[in-house]
Protein backbone atom coordinates (compact mmCIF):
# COMPACT_ATOMS: atom_id res chain seq x y z
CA UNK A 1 126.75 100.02 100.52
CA UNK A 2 123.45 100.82 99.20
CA UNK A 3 121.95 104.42 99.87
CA UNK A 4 118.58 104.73 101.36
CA UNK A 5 116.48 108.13 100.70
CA UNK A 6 114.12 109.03 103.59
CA UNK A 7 112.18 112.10 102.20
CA UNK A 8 109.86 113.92 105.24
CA UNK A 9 107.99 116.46 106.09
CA UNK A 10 109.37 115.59 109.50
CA UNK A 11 113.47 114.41 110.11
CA UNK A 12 113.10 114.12 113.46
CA UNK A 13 109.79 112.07 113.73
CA UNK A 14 109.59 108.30 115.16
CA UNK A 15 109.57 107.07 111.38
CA UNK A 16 112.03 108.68 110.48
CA UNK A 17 114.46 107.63 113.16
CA UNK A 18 113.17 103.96 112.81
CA UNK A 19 113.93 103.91 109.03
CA UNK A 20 117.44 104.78 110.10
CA UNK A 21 117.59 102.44 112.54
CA UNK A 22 116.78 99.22 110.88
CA UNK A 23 118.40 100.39 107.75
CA UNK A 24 121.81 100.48 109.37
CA UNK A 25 120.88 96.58 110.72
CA UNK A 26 121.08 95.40 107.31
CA UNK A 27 124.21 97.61 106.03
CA UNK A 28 122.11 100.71 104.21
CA UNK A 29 123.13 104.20 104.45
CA UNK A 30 120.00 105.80 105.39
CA UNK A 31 119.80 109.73 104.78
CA UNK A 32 117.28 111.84 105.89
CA UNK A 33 115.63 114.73 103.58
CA UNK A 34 113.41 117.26 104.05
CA UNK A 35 110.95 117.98 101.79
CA UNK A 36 111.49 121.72 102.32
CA UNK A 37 115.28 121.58 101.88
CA UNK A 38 115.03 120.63 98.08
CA UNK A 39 115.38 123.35 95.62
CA UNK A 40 114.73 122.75 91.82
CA UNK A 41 116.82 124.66 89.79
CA UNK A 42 114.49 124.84 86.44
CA UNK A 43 116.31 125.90 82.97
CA UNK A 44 116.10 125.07 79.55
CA UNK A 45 118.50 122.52 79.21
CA UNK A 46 116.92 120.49 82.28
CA UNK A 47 116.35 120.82 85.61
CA UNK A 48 119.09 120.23 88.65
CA UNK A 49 118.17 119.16 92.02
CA UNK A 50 119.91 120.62 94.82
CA UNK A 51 119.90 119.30 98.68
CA UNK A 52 121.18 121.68 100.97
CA UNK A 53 122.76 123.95 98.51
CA UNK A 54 124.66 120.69 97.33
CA UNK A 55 123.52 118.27 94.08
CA UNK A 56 120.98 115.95 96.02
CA UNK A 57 123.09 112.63 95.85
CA UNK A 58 121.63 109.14 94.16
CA UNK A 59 119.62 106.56 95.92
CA UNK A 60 119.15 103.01 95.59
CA UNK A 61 116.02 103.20 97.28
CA UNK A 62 113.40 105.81 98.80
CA UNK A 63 110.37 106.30 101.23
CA UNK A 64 108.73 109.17 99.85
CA UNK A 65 106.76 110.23 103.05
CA UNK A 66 103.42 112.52 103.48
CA UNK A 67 103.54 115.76 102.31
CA UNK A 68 100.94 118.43 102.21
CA UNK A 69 99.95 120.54 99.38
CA UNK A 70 102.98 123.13 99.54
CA UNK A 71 105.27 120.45 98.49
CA UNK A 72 103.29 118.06 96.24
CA UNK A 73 105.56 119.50 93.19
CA UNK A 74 108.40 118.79 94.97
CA UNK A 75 107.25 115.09 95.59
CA UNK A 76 106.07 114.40 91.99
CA UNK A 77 109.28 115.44 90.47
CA UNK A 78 111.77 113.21 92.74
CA UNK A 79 109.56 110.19 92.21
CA UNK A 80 109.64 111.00 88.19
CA UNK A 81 113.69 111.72 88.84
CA UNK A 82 113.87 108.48 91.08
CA UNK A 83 111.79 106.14 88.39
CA UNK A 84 114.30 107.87 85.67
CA UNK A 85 117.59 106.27 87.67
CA UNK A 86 115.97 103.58 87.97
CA UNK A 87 115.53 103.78 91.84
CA UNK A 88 113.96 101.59 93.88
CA UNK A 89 110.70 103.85 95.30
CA UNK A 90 107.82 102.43 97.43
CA UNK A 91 104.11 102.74 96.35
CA UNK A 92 105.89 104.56 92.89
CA UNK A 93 102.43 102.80 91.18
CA UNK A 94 99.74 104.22 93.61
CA UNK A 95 101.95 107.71 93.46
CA UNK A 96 101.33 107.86 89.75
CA UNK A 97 98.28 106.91 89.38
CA UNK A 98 96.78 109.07 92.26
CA UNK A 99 99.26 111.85 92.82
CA UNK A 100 97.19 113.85 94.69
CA UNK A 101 93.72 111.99 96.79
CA UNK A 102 92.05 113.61 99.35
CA UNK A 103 89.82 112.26 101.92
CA UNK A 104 86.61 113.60 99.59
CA UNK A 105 88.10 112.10 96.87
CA UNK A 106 88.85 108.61 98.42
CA UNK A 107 85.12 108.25 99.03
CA UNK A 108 84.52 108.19 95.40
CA UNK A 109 87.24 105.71 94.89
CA UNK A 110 86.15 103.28 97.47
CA UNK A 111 82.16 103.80 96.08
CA UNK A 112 83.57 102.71 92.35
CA UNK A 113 85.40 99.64 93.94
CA UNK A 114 82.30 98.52 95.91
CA UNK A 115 83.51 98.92 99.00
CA UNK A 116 81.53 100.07 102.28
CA UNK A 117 82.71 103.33 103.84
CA UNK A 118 81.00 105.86 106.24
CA UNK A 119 78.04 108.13 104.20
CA UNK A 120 79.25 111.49 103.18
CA UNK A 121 77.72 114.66 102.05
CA UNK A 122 79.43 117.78 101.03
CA UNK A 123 77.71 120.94 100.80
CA UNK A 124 78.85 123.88 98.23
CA UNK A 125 77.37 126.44 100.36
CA UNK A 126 77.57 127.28 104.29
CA UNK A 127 73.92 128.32 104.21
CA UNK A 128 73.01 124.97 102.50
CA UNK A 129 74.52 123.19 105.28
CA UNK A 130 72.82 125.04 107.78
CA UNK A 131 69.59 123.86 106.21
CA UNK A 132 70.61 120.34 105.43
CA UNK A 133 72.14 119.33 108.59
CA UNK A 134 69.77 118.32 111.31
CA UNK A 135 70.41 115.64 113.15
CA UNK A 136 73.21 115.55 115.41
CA UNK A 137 75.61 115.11 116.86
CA UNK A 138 77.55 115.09 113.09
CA UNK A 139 81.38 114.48 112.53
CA UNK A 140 82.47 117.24 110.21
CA UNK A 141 86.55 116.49 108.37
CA UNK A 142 88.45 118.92 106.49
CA UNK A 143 89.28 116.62 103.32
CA UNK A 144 93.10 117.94 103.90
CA UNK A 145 93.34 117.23 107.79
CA UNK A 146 95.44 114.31 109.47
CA UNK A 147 96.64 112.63 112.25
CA UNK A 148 92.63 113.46 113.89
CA UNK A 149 93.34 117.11 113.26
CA UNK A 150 90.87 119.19 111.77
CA UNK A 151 87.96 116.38 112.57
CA UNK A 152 84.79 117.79 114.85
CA UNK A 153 82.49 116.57 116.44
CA UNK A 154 79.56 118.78 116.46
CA UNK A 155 76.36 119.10 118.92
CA UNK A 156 73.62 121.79 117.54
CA UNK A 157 73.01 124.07 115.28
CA UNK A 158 75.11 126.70 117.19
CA UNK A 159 78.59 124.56 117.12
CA UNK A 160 78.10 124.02 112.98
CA UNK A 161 77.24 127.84 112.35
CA UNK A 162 80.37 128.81 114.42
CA UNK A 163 82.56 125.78 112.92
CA UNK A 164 81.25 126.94 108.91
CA UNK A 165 82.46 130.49 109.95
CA UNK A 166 85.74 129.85 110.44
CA UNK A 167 85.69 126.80 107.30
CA UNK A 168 85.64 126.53 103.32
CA UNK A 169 82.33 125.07 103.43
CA UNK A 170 83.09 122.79 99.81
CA UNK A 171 86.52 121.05 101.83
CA UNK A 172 84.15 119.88 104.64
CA UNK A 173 83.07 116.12 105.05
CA UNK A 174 80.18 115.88 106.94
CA UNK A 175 79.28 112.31 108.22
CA UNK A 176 76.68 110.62 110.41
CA UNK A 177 78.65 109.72 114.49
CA UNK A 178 79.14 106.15 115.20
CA UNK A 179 78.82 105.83 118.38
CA UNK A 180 81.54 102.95 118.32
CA UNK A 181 84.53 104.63 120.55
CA UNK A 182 86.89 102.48 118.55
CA UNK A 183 88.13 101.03 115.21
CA UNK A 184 91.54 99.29 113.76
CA UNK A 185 93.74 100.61 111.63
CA UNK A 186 94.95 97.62 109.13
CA UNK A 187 98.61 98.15 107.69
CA UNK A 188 98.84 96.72 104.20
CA UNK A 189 102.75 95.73 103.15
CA UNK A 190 102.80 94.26 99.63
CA UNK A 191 99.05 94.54 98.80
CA UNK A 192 99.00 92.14 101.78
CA UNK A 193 97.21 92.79 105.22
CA UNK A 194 100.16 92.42 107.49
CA UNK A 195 98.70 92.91 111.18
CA UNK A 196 96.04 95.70 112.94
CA UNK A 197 95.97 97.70 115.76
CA UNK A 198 92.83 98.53 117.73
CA UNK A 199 92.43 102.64 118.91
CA UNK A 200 90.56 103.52 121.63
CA UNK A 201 89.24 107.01 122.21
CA UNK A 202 89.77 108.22 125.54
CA UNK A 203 86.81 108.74 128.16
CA UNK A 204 84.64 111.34 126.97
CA UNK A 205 86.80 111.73 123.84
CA UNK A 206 86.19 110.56 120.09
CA UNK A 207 89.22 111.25 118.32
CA UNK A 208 91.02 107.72 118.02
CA UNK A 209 94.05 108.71 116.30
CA UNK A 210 97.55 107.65 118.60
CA UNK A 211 98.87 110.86 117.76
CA UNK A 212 95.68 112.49 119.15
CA UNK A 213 95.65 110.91 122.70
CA UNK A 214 93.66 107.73 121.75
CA UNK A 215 94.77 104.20 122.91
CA UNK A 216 96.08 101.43 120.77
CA UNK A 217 96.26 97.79 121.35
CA UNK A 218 97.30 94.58 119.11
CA UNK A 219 94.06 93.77 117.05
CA UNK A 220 93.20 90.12 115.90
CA UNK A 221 93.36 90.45 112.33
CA UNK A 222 93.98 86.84 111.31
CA UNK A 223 90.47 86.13 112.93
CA UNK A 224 88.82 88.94 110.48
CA UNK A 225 88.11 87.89 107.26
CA UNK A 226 86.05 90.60 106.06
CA UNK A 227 88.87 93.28 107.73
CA UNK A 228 91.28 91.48 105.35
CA UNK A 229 89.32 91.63 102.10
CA UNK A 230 88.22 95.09 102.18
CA UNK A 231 92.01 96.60 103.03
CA UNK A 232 93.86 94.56 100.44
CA UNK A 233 90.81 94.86 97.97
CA UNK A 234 91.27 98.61 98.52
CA UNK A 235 95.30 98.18 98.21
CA UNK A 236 95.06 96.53 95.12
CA UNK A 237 93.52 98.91 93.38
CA UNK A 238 95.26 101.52 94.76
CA UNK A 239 98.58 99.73 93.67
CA UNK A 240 99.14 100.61 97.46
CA UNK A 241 102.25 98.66 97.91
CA UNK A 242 102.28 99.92 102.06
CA UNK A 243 99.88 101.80 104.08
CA UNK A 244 96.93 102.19 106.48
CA UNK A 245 93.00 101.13 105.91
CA UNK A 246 91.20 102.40 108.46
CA UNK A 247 87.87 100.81 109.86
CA UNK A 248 85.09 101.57 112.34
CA UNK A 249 82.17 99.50 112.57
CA UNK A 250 78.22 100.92 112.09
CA UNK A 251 75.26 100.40 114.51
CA UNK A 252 74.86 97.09 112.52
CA UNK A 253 78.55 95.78 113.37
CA UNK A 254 79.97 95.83 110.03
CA UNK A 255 83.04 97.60 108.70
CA UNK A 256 82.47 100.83 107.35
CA UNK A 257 85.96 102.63 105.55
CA UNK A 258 86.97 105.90 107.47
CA UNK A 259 90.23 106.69 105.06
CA UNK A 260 93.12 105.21 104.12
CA UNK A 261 96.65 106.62 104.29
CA UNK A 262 99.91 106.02 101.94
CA UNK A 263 101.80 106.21 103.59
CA UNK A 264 101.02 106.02 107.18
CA UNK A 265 102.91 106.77 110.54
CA UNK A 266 103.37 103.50 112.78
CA UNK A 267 104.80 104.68 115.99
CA UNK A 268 101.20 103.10 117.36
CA UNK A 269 101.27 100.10 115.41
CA UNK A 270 104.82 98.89 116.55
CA UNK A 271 104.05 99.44 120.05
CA UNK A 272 100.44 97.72 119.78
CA UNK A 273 101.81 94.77 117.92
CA UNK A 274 105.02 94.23 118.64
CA UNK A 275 105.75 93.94 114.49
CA UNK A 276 108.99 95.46 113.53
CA UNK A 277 107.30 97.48 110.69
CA UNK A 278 110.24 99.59 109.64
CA UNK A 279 112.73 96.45 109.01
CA UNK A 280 109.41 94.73 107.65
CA UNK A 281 109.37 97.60 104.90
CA UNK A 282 113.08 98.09 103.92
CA UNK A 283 113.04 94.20 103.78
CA UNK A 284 110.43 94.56 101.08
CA UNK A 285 111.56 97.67 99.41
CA UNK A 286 114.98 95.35 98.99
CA UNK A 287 113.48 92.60 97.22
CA UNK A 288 111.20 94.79 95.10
């Protein structure tokens, strides 16, 4: 039986149960590891891995899931280990060429590819920003934050001195508010755009995210050309074998890029689409 790796930041989360799941429907032994159980053992003659105090066993293939910056290391040298044994790994490709790409540093990616995304400005300094930012309401990102946390939307001048005093003014994205309420969030499987879900901020809210409250429904894509093109355009040249594009529309009603994520949770997705996701992606990480 061939031995599935599910590395997390989170073993009990709805992807990681779903992995497990479909992976036992088509006879693979799915185990589940957290990132912060590895220990490297680093000496001269090489470096060990150990798993629970025990040699971390071999895989035939391996989701290497989000991490955050405390275990980036930890990441990079599994998927170099992995790639050494010759271990099946999704989006090993994107993972080596962009290790490490935060939401600042997607914006210059998707400006050298042509693509349109949301305007940006960064300030190095908090009283620069004071001075620079004057028309509101603004949405201000940390370039580390997910799943809608660490986004704000901010009113006046007295919500962005109180938000910069609590903030590393340089990691702050501040971008114009569109007004929208909604956008899609296309999942790309094999540089191809597989299906969309729509999120819906809920009344008086504008955080879309699922995880954040915001409501999801199946999304049309087959009717959006334009949807398509940008998300695999960006996936291509991201060697993004699987993740999520997501899109909001300007005041003009065309699709600006918001961020991408590789990979992405799809608790949302499934239940907006129906799509068996998981079995979709262990049916193309077996064929790879």
């Amino acid at each position: 039986m061939k031995q599935l790796g599910i590395f997390t930041l989170k073993p009990n989360s709805y992807t990681s149960k779903r992995f497990s799941e479909e992976a036992r429907k088509i006879d693979l032994d799915p185990t589940i590891v957290p990132y912060y159980e590895i220990n490297l053992n680093i000496q001269t003659c090489g470096t060990k891995v150990f798993w629970n105090n025990k040699p971390l066993p071999r895989f035939d293939l391996v989701n290497l899931g989000r991490v955050d910056l405390r275990f980036t290391f930890q990441r990079d040298y599994l998927l170099s280990l992995f790639l050494k044994q010759d271990t099946r790994v999704l989006n090993a490709e994107s993972l080596l060429a962009y290790p490490r790409i935060d939401k600042l540093n997607q914006h210059f990616l998707f400006q050298e590819l042509g693509l349109p995304f949301v305007e940006t400005r960064v300030f190095g300094s908090r009283k620069q920003a004071i001075n620079s930012i004057t028309n509101f309401p603004v949405i201000i990102k940390n370039k580390h934050g997910s799943k809608g946390m660490l986004v704000y939307k901010i009113h006046n001048q007295e919500e962005l001195v109180k938000l910069l005093g609590k903030s590393e003014t340089s990691s702050l994205l501040v971008q114009p508010f569109l007004k929208a309420g909604e956008d899609i969030r296309v999942i790309v499987l094999g540089f191809k755009a597989l299906g969309a879900m729509k999120r819906i901020a809920q009344p008086g809210q504008y955080l879309t995210n699922f995880s954040a409250g915001g409501r999801v429904e199946k999304y049309l894509l087959e009717n959006d050309s334009e949807a398509i093109r940008i998300s695999e355009t960006l996936a291509k040249n991201l060697h993004m074998e699987y993740g999520g594009v997501d899109l909001m529309k300007d005041e003009k009603g065309s699709w600006q890029i918001l961020e991408f994520n590789r990979p992405c949770q799809f608790e949302g997705f499934e239940k907006a689409t129906g799509l068996n996701l998981a079995g979709n992606i262990l049916d193309y990480l077996m064929k790879k």
